[in-house]
Protein backbone atom coordinates (compact mmCIF):
# COMPACT_ATOMS: atom_id res chain seq x y z
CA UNK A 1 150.27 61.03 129.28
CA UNK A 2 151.82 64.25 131.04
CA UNK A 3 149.74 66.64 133.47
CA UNK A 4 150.91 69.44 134.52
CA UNK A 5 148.79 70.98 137.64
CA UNK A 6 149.21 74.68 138.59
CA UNK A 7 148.30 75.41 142.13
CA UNK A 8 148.93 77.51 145.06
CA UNK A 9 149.39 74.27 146.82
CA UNK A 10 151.63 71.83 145.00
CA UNK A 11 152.34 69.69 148.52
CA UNK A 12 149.16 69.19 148.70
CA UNK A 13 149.53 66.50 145.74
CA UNK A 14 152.25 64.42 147.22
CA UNK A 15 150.50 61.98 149.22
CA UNK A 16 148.18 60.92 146.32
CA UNK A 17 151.02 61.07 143.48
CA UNK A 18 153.28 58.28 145.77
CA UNK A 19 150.30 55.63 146.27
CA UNK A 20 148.66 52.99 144.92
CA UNK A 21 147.76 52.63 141.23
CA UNK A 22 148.94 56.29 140.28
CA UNK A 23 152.18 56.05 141.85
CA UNK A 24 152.32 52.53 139.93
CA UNK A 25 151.60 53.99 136.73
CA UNK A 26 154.35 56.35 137.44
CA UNK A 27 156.84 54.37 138.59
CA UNK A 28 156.48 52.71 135.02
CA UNK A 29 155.82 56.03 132.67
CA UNK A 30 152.19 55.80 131.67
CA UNK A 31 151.93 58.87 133.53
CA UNK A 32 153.90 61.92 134.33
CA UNK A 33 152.51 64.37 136.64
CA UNK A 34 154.22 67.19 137.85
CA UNK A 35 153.38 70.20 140.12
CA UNK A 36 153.59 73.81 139.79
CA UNK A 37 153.70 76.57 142.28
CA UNK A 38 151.91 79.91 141.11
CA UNK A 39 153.38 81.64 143.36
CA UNK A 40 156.59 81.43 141.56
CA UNK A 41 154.72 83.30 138.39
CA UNK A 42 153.51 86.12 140.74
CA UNK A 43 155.50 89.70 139.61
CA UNK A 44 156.99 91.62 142.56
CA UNK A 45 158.46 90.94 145.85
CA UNK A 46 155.63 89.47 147.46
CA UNK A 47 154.60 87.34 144.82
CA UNK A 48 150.80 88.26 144.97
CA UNK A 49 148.42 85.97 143.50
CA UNK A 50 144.75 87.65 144.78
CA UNK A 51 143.29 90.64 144.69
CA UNK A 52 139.70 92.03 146.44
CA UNK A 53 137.18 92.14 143.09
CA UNK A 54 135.93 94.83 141.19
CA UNK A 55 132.38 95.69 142.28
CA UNK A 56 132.60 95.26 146.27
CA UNK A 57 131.86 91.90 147.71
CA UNK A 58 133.45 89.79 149.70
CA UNK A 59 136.51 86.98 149.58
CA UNK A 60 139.72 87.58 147.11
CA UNK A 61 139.90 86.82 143.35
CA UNK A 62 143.00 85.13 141.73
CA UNK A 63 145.01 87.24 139.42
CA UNK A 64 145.04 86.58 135.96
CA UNK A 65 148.42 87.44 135.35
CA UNK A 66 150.30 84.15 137.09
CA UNK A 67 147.92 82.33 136.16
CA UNK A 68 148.78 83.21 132.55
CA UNK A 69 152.31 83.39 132.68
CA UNK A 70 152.23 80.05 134.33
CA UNK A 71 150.44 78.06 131.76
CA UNK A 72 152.45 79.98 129.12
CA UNK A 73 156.02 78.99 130.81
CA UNK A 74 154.27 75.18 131.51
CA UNK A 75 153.42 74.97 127.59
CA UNK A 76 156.98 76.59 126.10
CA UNK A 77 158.80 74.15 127.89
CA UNK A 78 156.41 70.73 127.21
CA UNK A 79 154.28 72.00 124.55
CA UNK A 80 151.01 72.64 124.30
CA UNK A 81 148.49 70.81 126.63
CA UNK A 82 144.20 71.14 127.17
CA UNK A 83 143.97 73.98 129.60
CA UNK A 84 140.83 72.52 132.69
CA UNK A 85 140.41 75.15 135.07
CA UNK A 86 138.83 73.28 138.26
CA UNK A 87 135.96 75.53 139.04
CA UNK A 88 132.43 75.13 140.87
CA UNK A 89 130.73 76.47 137.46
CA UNK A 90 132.44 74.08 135.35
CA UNK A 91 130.36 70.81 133.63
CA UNK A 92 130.02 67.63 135.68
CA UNK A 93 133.23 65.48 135.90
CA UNK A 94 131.68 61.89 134.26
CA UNK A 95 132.67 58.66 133.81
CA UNK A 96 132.83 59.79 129.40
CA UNK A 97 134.55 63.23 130.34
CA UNK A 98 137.18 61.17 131.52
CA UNK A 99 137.62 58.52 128.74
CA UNK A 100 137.77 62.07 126.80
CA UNK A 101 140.37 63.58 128.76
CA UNK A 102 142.22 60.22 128.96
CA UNK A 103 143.25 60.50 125.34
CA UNK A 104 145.04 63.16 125.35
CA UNK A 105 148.80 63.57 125.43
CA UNK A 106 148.97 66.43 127.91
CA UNK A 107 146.74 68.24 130.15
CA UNK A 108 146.98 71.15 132.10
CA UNK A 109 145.10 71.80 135.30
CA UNK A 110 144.65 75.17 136.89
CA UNK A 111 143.54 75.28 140.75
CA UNK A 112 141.12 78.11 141.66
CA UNK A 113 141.19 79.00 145.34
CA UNK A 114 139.40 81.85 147.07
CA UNK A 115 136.41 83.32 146.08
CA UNK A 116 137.04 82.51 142.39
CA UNK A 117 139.48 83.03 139.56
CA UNK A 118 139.22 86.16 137.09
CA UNK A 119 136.71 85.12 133.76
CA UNK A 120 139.59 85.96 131.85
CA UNK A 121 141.17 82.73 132.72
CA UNK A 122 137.80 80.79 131.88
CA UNK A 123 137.06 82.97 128.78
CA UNK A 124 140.66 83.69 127.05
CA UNK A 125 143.43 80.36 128.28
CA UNK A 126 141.00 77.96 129.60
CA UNK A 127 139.95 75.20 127.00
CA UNK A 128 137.04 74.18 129.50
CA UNK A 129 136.02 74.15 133.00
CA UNK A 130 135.36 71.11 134.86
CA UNK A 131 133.80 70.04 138.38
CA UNK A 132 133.22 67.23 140.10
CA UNK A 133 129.78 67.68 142.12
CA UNK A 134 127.34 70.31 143.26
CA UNK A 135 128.96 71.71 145.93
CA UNK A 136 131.87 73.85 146.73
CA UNK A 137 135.28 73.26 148.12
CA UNK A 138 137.94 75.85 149.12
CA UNK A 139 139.67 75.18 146.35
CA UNK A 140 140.65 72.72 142.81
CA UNK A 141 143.56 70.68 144.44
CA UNK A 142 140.96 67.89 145.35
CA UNK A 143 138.99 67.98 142.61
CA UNK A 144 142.51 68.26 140.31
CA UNK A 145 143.41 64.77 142.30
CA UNK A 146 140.22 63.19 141.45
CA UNK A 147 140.18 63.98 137.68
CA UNK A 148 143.54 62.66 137.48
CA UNK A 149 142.34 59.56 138.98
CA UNK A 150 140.18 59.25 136.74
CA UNK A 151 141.69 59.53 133.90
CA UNK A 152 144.39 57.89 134.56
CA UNK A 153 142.19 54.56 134.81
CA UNK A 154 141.60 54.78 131.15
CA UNK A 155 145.22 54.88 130.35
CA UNK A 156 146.48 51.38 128.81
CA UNK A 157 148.43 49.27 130.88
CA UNK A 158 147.44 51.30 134.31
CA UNK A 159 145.09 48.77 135.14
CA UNK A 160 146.36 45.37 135.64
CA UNK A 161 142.82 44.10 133.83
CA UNK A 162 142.43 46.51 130.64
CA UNK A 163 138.70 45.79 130.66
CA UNK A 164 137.90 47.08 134.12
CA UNK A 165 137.38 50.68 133.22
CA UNK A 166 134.75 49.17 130.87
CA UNK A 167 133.12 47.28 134.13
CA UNK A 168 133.15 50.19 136.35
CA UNK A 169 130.18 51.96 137.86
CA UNK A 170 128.38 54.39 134.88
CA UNK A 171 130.27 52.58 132.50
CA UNK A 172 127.06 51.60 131.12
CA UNK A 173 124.64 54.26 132.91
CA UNK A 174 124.00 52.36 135.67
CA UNK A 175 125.67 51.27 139.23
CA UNK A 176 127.51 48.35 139.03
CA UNK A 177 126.72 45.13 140.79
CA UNK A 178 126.98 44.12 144.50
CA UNK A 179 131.20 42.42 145.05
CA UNK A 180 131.24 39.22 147.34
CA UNK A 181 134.04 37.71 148.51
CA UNK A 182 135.45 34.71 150.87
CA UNK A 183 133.92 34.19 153.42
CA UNK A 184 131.11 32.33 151.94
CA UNK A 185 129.14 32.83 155.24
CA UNK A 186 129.88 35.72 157.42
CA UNK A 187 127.24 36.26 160.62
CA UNK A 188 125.12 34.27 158.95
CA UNK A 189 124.83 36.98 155.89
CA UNK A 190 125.83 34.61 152.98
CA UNK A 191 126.58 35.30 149.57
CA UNK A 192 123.98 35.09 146.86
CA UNK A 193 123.78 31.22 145.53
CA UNK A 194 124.11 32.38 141.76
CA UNK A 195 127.64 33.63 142.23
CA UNK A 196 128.72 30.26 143.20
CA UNK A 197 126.70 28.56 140.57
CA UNK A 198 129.82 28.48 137.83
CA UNK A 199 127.39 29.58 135.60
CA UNK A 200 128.57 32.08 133.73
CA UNK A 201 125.67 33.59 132.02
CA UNK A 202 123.78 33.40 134.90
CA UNK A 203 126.14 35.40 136.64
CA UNK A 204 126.12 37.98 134.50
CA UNK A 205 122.62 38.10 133.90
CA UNK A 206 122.45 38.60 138.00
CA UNK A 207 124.96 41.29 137.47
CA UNK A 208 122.83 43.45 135.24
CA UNK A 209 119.77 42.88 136.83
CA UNK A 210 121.09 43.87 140.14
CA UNK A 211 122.99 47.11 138.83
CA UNK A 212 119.43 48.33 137.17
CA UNK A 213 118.08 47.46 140.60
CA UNK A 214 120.56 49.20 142.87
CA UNK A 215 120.53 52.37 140.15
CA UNK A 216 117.03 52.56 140.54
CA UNK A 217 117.20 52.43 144.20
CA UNK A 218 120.17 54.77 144.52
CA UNK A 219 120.89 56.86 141.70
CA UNK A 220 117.23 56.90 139.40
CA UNK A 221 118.65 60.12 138.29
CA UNK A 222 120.82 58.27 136.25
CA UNK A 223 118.25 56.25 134.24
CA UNK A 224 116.37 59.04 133.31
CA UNK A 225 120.12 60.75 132.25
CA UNK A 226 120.57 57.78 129.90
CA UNK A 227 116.65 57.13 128.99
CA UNK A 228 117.35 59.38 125.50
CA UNK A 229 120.26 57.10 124.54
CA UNK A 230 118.59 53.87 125.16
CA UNK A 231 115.65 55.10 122.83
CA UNK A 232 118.02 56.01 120.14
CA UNK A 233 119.96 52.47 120.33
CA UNK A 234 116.68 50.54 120.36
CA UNK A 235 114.95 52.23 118.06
């Protein structure tokens, strides 16, 4: 998979990119990610990018016009790619938006910064708008480093167990399980007697049990989010 990520702030990426499981999947091709500054589509000397909006109001806007001929010079020279524009008003970032994402062959993210971007970007080049929680951040770097992330999970042969995206928190619209590990006993908190049982199918009956437990503890919201697929699959 290629993504290409256009942003005012391409260092930004660099720590991220050279860690860990993406610079892993990297290192071995699954995944080519490379940075673009906007700056260098910006026309005139002083390569401006924003622009006070139309209307009054406070904050800048980003220009439509880099943003544009960025994505345009992006797609001529590695064809075309699904536009994301990282932006406040976009639709949730979820655990199936980015099995979606991860089969595609090339993506394209666009970072907003400042007040906003111009709706032209959203309405005329964007394929769809994406964020990744109900609040706002000063700008779509992070939330660009957390899609990829993401999606890069899904990608085969990124993780060194190809099931574990399948395991993962929301996989199933719930939390996932408590983890234990060695030591068996630490300050006298010891690990539940089931996961040393060797019993598979207890375990795994624990598992569940304790995921629906801990979602409705933590995260009910998510029950009720998957309550109209259950229905459908039992009935």
């Amino acid at each position: 998979m290629r993504i290409d990520v256009l942003t005012l702030f391409p260092g930004m990426f660099e720590g991220p990119l050279s860690h860990s499981i993406l610079a892993r999947a990297r290192e071995a091709g699954l995944l080519v990610v490379e940075t673009h500054d906007l700056r260098q589509y910006a026309a005139g000397k002083h390569r401006v990018t924003d622009e006070p909006p139309f209307g009054g109001g406070g904050g800048m806007v980003m220009k439509p016009e880099p943003i544009f001929a960025g994505v345009e010079s992006i797609t001529a020279a590695h064809g075309p790619g699904r536009v994301i524009l990282l932006s406040p008003s976009g639709a949730r970032l979820s655990f199936e938006v980015a099995e979606r994402l991860s089969k595609s062959d090339h993506l394209l993210l666009v970072c907003g910064r400042y007040e906003g971007v111009d709706q032209r970007v959203a309405d005329h080049l964007a394929d769809e708008e994406i964020s990744i929680g109900d609040y706002v951040l000063s700008g779509g770097e992070l939330p660009a480093m957390v899609l990829i992330d993401a999606v890069a999970r899904f990608l085969p042969g990124v993780l060194g167990d190809p099931e574990a995206p399948r395991n993962d928190s929301f996989s199933a619209g719930v939390l996932e399980a408590p983890h234990y590990t060695r030591p068996r006993d630490f300050r006298g908190w010891t690990v539940p007697e089931v996961l040393l049982s060797g019993d598979h199918g207890a375990v795994e009956a624990w598992r569940k049990a304790e995921g629906e437990r801990r979602t409705t503890r933590i995260r009910p919201d998510l029950l009720k989010e998957n309550l109209p697929k259950k229905k459908l699959t039992d009935g």
